[in-house]
C-alpha atoms as a PDB file:
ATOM      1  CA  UNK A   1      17.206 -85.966 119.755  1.00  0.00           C
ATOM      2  CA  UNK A   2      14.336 -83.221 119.565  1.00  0.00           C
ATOM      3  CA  UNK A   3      14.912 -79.897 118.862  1.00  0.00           C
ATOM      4  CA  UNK A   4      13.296 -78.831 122.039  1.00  0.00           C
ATOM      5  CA  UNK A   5      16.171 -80.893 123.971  1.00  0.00           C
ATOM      6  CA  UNK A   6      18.889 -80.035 121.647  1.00  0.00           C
ATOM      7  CA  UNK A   7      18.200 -76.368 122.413  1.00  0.00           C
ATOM      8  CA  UNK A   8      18.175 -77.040 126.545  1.00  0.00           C
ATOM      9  CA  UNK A   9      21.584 -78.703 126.157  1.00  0.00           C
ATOM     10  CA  UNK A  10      22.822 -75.727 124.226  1.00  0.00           C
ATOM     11  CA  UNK A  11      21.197 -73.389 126.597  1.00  0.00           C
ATOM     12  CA  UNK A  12      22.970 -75.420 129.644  1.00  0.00           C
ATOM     13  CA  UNK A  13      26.208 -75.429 127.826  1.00  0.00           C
ATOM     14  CA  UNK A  14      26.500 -71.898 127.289  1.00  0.00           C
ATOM     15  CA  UNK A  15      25.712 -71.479 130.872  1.00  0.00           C
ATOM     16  CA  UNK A  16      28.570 -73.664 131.881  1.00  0.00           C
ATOM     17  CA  UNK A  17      31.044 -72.366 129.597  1.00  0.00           C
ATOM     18  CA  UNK A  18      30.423 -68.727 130.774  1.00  0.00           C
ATOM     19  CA  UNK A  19      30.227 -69.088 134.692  1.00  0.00           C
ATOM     20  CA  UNK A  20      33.529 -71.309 134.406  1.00  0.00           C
ATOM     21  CA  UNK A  21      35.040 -68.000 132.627  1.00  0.00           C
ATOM     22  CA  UNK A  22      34.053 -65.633 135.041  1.00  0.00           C
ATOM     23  CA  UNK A  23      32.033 -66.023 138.032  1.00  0.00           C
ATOM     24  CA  UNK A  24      30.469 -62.263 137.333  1.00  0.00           C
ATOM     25  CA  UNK A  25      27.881 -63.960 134.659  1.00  0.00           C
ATOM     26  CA  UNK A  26      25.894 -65.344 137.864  1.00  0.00           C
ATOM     27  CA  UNK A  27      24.546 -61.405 137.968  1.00  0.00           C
ATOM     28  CA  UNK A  28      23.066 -61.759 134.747  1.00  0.00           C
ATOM     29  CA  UNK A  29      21.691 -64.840 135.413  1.00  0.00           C
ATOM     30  CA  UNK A  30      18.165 -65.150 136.684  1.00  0.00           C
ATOM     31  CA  UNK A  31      17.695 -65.849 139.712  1.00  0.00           C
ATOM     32  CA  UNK A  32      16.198 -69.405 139.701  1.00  0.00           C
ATOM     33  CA  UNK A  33      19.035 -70.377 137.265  1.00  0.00           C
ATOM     34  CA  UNK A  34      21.445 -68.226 139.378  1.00  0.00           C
ATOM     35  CA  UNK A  35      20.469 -70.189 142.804  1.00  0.00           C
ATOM     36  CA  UNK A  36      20.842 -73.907 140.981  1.00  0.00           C
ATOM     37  CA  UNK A  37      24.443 -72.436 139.251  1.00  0.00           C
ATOM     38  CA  UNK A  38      24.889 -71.908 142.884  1.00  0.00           C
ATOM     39  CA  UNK A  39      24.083 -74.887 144.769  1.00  0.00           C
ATOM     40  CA  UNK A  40      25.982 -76.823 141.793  1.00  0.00           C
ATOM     41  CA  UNK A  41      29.176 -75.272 142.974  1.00  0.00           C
ATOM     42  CA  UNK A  42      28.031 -75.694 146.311  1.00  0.00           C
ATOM     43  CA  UNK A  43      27.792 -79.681 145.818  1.00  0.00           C
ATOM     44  CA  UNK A  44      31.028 -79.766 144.178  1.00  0.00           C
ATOM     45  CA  UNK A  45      32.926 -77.909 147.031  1.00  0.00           C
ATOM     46  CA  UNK A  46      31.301 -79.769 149.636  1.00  0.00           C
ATOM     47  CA  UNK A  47      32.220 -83.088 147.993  1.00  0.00           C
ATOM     48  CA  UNK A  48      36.150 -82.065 147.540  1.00  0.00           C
ATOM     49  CA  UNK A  49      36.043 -80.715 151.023  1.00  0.00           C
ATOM     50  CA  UNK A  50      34.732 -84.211 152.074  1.00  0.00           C
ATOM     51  CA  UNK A  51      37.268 -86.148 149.977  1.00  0.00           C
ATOM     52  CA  UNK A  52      40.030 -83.994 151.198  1.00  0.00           C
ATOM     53  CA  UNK A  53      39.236 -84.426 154.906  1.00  0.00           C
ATOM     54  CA  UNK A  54      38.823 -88.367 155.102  1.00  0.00           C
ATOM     55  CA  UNK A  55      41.634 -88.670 153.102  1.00  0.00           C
ATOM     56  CA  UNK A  56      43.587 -86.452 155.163  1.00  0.00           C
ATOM     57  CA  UNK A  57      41.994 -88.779 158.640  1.00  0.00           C
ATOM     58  CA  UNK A  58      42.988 -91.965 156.494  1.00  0.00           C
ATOM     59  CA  UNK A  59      46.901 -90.215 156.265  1.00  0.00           C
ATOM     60  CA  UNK A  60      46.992 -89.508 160.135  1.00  0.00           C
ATOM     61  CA  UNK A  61      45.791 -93.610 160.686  1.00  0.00           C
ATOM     62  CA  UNK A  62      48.302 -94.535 158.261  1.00  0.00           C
ATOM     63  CA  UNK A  63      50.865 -92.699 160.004  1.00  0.00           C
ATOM     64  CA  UNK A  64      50.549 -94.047 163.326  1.00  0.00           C
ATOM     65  CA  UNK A  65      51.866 -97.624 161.817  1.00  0.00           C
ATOM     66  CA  UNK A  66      54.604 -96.366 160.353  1.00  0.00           C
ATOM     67  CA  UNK A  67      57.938 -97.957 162.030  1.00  0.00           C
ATOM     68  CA  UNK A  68      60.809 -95.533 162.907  1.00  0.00           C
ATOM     69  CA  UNK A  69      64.185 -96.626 161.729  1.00  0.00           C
ATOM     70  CA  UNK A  70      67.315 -94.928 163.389  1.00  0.00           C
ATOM     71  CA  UNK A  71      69.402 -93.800 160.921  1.00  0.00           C
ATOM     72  CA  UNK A  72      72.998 -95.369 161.041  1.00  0.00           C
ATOM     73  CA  UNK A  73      76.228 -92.830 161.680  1.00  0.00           C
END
């Protein structure tokens, strides 16, 4: 690997490790880097939100096959 890339990965990985600690770092960030740190956590939200919700649909579908049993006295 070249020293120019090994030096961007270490750059990114700082960058990572320190807006995962505390989300305050983003003011120190510039604001290019800031706005891609931002849309990054953007992605990642919108993608759980979209997981959560069809899985939450496919739950309701499931639900409406679901057979009631009476339960014996």
């Amino acid at each position: 690997m070249s020293l120019f890339w090994s030096m961007l990965l270490t750059q990114l990985l700082q960058i990572i490790i320190r807006v995962r600690e505390s989300l305050a770092y983003l003011g120190q960030l510039e604001p290019a880097v800031r706005a891609k740190v931002i849309a990054a956590y953007e992605d990642g939200l919108q993608a759980a939100f979209w997981f959560s919700a069809v899985l939450s649909a496919l739950t309701v579908v499931s639900a409406v096959f679901v057979k009631e049993k009476r339960l014996s006295q």
